[in-house]
PDB file of N, CA and C in Angstrom:
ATOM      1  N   UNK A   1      74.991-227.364  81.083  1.00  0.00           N
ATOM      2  CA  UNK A   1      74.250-226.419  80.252  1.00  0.00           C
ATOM      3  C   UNK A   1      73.429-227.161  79.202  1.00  0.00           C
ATOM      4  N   UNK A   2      73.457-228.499  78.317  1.00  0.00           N
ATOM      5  CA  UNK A   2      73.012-229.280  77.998  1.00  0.00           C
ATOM      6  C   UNK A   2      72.108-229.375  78.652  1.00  0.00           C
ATOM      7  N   UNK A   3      71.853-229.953  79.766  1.00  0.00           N
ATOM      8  CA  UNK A   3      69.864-229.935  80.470  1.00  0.00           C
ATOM      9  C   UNK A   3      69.623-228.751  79.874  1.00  0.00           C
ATOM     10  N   UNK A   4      69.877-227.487  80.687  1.00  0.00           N
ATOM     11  CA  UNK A   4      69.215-226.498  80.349  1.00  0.00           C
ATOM     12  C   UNK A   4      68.714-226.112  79.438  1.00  0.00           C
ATOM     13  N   UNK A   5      69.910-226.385  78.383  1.00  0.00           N
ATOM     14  CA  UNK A   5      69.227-225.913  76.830  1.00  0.00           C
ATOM     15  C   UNK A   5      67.999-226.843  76.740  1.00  0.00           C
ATOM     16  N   UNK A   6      67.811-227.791  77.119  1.00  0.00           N
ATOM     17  CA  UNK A   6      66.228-229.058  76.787  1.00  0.00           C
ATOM     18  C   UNK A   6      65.488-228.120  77.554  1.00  0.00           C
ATOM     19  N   UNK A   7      65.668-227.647  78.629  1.00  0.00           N
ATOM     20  CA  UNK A   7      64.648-226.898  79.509  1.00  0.00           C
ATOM     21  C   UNK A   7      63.981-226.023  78.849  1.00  0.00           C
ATOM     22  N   UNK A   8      65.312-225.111  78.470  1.00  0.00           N
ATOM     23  CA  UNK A   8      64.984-223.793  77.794  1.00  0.00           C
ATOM     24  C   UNK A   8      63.821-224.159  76.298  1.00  0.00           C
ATOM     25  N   UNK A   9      63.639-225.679  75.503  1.00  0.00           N
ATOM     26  CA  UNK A   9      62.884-226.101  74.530  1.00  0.00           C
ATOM     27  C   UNK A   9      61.648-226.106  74.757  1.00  0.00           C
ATOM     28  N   UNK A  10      61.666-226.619  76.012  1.00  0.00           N
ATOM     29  CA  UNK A  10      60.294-226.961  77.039  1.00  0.00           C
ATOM     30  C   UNK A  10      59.580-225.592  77.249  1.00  0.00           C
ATOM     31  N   UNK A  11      60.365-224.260  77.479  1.00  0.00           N
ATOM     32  CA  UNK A  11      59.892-223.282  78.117  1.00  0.00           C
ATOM     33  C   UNK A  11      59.300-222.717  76.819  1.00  0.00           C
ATOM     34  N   UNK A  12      60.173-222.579  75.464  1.00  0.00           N
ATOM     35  CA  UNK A  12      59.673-222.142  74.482  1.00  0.00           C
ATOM     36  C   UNK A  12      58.459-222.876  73.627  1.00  0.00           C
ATOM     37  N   UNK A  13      58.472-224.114  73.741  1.00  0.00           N
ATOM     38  CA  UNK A  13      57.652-224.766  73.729  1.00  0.00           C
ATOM     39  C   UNK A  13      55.828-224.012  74.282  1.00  0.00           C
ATOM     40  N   UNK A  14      55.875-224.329  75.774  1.00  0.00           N
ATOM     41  CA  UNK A  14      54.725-223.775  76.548  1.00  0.00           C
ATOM     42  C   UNK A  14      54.496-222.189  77.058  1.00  0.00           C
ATOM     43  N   UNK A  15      55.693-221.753  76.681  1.00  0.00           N
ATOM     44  CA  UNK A  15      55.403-220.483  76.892  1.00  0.00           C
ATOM     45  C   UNK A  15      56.036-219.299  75.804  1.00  0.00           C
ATOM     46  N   UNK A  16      56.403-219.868  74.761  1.00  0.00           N
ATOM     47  CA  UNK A  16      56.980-218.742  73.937  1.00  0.00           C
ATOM     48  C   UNK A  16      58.595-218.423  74.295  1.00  0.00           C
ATOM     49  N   UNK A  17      59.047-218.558  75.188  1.00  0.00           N
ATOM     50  CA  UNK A  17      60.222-217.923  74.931  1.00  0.00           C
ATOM     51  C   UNK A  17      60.936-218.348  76.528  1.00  0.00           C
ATOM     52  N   UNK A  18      61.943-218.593  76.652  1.00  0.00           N
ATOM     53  CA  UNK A  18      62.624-219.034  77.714  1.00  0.00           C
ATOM     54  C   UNK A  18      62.661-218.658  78.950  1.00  0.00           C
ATOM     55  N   UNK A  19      63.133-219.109  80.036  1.00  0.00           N
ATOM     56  CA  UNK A  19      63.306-218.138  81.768  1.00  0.00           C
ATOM     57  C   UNK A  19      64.477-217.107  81.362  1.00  0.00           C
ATOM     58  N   UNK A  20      63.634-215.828  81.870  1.00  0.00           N
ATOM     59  CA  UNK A  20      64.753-214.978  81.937  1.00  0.00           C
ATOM     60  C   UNK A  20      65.684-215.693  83.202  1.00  0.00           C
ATOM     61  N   UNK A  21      66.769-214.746  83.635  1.00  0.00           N
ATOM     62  CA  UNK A  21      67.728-215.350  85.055  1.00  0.00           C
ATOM     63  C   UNK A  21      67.232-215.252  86.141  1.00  0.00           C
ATOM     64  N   UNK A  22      66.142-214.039  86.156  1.00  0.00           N
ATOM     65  CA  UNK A  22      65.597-213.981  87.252  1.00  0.00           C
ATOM     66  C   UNK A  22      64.407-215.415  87.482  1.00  0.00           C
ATOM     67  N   UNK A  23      64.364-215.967  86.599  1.00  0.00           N
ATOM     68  CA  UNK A  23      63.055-216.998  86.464  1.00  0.00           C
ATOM     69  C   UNK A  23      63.878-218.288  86.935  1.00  0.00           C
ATOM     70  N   UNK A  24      65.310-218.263  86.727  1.00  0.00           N
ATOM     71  CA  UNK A  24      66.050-219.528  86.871  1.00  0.00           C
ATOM     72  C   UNK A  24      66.286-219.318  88.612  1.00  0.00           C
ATOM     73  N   UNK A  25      66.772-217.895  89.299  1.00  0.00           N
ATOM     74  CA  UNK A  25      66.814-217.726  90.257  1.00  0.00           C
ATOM     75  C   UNK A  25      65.881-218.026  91.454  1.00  0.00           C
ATOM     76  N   UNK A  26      64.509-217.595  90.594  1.00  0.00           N
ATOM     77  CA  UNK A  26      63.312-218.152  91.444  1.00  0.00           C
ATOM     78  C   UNK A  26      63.050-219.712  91.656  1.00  0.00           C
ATOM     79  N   UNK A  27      63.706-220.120  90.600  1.00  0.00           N
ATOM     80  CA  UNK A  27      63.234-221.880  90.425  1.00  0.00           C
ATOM     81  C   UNK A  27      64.030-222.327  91.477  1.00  0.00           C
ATOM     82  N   UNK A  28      65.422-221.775  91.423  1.00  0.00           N
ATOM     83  CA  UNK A  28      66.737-221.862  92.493  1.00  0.00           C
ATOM     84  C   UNK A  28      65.993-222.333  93.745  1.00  0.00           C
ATOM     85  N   UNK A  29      65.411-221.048  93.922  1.00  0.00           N
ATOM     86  CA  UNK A  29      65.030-220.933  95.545  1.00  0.00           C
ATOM     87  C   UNK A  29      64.038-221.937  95.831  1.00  0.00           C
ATOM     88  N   UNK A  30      63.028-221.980  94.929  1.00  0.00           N
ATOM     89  CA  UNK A  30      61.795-223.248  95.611  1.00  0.00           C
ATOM     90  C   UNK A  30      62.843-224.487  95.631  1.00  0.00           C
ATOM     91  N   UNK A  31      64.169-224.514  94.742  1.00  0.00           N
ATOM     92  CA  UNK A  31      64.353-226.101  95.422  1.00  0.00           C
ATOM     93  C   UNK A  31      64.974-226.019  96.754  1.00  0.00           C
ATOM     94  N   UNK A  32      65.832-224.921  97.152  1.00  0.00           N
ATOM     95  CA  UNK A  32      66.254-224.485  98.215  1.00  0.00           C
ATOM     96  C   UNK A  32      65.404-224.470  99.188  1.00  0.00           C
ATOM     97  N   UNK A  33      64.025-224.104  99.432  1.00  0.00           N
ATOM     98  CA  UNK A  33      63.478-224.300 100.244  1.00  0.00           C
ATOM     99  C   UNK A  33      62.637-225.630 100.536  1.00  0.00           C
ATOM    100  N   UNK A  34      62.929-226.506  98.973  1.00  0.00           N
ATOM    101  CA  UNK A  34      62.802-227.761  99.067  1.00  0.00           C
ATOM    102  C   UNK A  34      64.080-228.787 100.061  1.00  0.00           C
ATOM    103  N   UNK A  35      64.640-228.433  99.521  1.00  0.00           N
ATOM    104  CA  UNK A  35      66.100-228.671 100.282  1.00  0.00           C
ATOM    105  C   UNK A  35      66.318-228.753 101.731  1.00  0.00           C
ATOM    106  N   UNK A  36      65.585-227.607 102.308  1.00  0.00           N
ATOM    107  CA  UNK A  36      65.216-227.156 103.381  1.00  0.00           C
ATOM    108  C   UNK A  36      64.410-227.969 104.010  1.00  0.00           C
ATOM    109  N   UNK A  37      63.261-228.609 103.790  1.00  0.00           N
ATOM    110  CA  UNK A  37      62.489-229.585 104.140  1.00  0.00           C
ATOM    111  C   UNK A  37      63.430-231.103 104.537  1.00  0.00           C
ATOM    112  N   UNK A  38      63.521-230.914 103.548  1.00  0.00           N
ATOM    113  CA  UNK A  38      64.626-232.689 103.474  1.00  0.00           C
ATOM    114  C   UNK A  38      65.512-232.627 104.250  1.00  0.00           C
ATOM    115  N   UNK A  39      66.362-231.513 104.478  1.00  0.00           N
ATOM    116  CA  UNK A  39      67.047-231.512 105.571  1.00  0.00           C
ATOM    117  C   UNK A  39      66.618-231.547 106.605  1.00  0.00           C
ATOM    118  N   UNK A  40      65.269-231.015 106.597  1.00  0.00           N
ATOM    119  CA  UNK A  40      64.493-230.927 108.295  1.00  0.00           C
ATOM    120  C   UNK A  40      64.108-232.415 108.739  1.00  0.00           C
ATOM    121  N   UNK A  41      64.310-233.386 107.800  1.00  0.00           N
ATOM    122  CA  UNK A  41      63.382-234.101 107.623  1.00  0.00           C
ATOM    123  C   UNK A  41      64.343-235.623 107.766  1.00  0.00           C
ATOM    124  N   UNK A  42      65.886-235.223 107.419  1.00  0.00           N
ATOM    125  CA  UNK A  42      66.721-236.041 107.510  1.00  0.00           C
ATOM    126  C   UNK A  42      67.255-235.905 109.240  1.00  0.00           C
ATOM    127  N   UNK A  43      67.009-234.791 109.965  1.00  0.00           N
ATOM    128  CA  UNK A  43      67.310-234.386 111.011  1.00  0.00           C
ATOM    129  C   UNK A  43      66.125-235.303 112.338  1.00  0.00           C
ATOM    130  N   UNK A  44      64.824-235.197 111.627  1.00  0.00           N
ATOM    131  CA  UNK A  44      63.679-235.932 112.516  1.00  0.00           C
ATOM    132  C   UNK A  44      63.250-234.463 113.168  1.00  0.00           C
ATOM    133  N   UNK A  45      62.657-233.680 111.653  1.00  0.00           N
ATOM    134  CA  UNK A  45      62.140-232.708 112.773  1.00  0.00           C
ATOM    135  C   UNK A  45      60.877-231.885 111.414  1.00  0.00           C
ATOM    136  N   UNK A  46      60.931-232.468 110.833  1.00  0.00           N
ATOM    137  CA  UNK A  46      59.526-232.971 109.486  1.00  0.00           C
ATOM    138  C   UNK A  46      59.535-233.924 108.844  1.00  0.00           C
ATOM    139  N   UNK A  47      58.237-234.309 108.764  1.00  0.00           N
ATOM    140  CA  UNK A  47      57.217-235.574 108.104  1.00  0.00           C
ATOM    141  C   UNK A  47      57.717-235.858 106.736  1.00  0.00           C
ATOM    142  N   UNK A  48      58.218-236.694 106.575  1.00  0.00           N
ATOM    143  CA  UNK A  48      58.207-236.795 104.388  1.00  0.00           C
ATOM    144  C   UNK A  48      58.273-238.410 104.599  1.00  0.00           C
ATOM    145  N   UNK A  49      57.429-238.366 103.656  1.00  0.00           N
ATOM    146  CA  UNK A  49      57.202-239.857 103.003  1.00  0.00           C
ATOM    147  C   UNK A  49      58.008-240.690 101.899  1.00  0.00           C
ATOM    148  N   UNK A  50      58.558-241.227 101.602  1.00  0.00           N
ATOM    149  CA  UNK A  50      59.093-242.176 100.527  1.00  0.00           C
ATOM    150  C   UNK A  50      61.045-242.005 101.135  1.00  0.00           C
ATOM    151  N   UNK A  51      61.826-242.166 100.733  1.00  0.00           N
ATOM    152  CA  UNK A  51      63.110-242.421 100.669  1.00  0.00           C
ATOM    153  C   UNK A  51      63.770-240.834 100.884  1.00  0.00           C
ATOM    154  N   UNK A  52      63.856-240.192 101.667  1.00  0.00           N
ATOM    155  CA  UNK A  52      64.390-239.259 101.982  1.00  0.00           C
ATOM    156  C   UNK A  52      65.797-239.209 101.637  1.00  0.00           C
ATOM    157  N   UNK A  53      66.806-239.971 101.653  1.00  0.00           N
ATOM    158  CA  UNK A  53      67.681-239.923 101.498  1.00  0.00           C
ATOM    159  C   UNK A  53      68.237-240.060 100.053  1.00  0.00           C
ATOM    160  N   UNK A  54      67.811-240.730  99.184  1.00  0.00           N
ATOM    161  CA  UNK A  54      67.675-240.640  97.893  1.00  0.00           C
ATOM    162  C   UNK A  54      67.251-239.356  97.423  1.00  0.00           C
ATOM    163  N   UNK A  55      66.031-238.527  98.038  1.00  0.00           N
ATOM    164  CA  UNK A  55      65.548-237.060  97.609  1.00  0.00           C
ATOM    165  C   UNK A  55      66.667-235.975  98.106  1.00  0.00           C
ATOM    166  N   UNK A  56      67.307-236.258  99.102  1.00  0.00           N
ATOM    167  CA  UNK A  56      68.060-234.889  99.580  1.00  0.00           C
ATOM    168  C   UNK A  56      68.890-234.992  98.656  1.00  0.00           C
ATOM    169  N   UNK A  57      70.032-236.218  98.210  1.00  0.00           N
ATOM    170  CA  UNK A  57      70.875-236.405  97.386  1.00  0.00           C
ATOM    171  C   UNK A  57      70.393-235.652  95.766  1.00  0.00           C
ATOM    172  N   UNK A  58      69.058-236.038  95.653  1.00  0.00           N
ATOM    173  CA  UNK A  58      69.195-235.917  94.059  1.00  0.00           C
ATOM    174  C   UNK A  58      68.676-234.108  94.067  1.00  0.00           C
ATOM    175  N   UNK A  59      67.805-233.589  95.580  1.00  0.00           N
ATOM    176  CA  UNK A  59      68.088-231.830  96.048  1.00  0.00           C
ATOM    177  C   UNK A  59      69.136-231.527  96.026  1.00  0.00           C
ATOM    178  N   UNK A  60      70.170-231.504  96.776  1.00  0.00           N
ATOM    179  CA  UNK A  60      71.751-231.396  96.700  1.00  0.00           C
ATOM    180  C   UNK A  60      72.267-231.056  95.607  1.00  0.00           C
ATOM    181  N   UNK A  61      72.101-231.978  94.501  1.00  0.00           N
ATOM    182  CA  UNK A  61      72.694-232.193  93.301  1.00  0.00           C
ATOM    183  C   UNK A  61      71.894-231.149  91.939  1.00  0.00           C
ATOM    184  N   UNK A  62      70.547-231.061  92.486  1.00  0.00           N
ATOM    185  CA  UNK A  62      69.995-229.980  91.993  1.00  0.00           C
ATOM    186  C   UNK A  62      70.408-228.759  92.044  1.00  0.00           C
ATOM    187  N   UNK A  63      70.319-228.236  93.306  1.00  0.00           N
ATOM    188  CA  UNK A  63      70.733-226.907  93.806  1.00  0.00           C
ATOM    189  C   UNK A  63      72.115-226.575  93.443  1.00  0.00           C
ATOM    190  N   UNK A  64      73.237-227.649  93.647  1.00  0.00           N
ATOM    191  CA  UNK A  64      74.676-227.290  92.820  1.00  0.00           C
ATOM    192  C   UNK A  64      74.463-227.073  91.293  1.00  0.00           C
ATOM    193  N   UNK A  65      73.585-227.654  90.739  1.00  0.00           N
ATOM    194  CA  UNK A  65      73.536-227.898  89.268  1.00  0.00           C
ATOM    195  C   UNK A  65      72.916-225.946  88.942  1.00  0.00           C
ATOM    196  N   UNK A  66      71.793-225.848  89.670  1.00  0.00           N
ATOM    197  CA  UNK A  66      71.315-224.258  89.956  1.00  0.00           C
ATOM    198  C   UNK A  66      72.467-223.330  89.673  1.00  0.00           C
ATOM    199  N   UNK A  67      72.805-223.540  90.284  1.00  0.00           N
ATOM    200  CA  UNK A  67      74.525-222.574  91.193  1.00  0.00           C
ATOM    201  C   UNK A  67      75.140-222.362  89.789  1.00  0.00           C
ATOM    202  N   UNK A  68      75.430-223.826  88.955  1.00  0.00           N
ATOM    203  CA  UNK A  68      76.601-224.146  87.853  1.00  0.00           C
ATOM    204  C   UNK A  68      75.585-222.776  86.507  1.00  0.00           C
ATOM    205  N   UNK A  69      74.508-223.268  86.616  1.00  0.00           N
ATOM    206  CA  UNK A  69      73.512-222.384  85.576  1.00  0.00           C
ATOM    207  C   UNK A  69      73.794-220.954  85.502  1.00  0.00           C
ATOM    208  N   UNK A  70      73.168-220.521  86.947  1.00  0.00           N
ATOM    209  CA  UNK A  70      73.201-219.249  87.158  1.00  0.00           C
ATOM    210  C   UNK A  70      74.954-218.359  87.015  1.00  0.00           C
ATOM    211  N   UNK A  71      75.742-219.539  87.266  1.00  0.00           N
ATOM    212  CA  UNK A  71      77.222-218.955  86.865  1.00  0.00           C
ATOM    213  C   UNK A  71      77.440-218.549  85.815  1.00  0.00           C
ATOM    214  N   UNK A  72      76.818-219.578  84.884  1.00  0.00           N
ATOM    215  CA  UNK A  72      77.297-219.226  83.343  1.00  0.00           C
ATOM    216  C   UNK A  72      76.691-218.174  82.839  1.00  0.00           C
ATOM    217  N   UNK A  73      74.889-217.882  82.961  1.00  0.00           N
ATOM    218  CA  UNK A  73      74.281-216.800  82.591  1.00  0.00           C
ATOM    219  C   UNK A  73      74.843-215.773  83.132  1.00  0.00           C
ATOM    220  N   UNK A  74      75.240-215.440  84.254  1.00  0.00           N
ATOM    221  CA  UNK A  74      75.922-214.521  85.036  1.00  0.00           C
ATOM    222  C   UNK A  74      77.119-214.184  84.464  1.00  0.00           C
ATOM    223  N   UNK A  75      77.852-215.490  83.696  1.00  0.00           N
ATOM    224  CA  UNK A  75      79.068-214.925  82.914  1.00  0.00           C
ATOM    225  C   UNK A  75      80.539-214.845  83.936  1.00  0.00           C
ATOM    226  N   UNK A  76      79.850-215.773  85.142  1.00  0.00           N
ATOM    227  CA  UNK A  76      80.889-216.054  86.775  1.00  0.00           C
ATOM    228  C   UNK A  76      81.283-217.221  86.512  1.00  0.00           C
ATOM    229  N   UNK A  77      82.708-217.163  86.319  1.00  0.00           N
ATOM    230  CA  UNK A  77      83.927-218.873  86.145  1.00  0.00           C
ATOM    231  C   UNK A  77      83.815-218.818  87.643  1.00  0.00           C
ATOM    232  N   UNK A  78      82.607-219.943  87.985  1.00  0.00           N
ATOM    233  CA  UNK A  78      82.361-220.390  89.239  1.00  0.00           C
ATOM    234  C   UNK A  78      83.311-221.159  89.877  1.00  0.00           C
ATOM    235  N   UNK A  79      84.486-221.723  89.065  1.00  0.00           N
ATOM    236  CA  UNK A  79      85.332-222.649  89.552  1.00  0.00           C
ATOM    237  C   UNK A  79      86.468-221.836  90.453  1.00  0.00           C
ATOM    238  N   UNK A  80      86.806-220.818  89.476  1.00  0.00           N
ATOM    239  CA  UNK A  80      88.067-219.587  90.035  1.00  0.00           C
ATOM    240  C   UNK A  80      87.091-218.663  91.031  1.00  0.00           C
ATOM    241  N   UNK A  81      85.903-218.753  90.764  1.00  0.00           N
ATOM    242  CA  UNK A  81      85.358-217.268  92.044  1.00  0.00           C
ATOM    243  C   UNK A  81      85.613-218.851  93.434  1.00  0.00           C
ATOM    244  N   UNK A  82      84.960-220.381  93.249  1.00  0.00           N
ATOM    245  CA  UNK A  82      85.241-221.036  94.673  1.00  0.00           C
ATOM    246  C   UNK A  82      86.734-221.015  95.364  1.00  0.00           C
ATOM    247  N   UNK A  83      87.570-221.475  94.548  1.00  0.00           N
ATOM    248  CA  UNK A  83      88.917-221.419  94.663  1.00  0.00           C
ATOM    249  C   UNK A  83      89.545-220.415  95.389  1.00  0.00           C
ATOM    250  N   UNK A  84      88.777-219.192  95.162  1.00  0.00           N
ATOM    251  CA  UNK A  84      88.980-217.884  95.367  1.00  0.00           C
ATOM    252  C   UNK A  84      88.401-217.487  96.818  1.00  0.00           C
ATOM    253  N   UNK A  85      87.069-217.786  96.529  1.00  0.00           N
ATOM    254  CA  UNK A  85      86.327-218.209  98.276  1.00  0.00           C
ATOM    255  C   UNK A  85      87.321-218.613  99.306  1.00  0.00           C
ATOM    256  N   UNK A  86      87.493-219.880  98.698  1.00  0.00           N
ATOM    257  CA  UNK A  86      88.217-221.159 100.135  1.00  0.00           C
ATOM    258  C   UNK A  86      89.471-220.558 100.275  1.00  0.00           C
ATOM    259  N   UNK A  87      90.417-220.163  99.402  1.00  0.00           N
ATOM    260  CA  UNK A  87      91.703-219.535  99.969  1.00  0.00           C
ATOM    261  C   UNK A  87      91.376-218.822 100.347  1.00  0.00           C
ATOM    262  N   UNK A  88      91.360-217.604 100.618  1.00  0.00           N
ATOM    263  CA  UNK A  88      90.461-216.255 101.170  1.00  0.00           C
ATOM    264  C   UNK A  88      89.656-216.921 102.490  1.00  0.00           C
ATOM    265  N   UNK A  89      89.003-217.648 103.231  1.00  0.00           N
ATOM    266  CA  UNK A  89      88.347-217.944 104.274  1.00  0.00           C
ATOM    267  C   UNK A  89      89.816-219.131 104.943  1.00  0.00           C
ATOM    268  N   UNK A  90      90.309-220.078 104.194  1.00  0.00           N
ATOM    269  CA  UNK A  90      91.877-220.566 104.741  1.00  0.00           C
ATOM    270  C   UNK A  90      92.703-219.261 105.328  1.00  0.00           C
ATOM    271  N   UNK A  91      92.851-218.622 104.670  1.00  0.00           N
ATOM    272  CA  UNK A  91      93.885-217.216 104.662  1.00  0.00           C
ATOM    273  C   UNK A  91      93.392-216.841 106.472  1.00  0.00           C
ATOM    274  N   UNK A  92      91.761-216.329 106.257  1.00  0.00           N
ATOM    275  CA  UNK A  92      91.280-215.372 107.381  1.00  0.00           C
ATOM    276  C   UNK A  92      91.098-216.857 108.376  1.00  0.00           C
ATOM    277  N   UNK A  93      91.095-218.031 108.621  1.00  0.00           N
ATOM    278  CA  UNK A  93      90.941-218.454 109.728  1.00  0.00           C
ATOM    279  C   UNK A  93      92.665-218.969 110.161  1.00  0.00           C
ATOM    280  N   UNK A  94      93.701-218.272 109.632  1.00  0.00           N
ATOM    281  CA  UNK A  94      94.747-219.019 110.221  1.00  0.00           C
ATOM    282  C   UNK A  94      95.240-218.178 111.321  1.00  0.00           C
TER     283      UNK A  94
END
C-alpha cells in the first residue's frame, strides 16, 4: 500500500484527485492483458522484443501486487478469502 499511496501523489498531482477503484481495476486489466501477451510470447506464439522473461516476472508480480490493492480498497483480508479458496477446492477435489 506504500507504492500506492506514491501513486495516489502522482494522480493528485496531474489530475486533482486520485483513481477511484474502478480506475485501479481498469489499470488491473491492461496489465492483465499485458500479461497475456508475455505469456503468448513465452509460449512462441507472439513477437516481443527485449528479455521476456524478466517482463513476465516483473507482469506477474504486478498483477499480484493489483490483486493485494484492490483487496484492501475492497476492505477483502485477501489472505483468509485464499486460504479459504484452496481448502474449499482441496475439500471438492477429494
Amino acid at each position: 500500500m506504500r507504492i500506492r499511496k506514491k501513486y495516489q501523489q502522482l494522480e493528485k498531482l496531474h489530475h486533482k484527485k486520485v483513481w477511484t477503484t474502478e480506475e485501479d481495476m481498469l489499470a488491473f486489466s491492461s496489465d492483465i492483458g499485458a500479461l497475456s501477451r508475455l505469456v503468448m510470447t513465452a509460449e512462441g506464439r507472439w513477437v516481443h522484443d527485449g528479455d521476456v522473461r524478466a517482463k513476465l516476472k516483473d507482469k506477474m508480480a504486478e498483477c499480484l501486487w493489483w490483486t493485494l490493492v484492490l483487496s484492501e480498497r475492497l476492505n477483502i483480508d485477501i489472505s483468509k478469502a485464499f486460504t479459504q479458496f484452496i481448502d474449499k477446492r482441496d475439500a471438492d477435489l477429494k
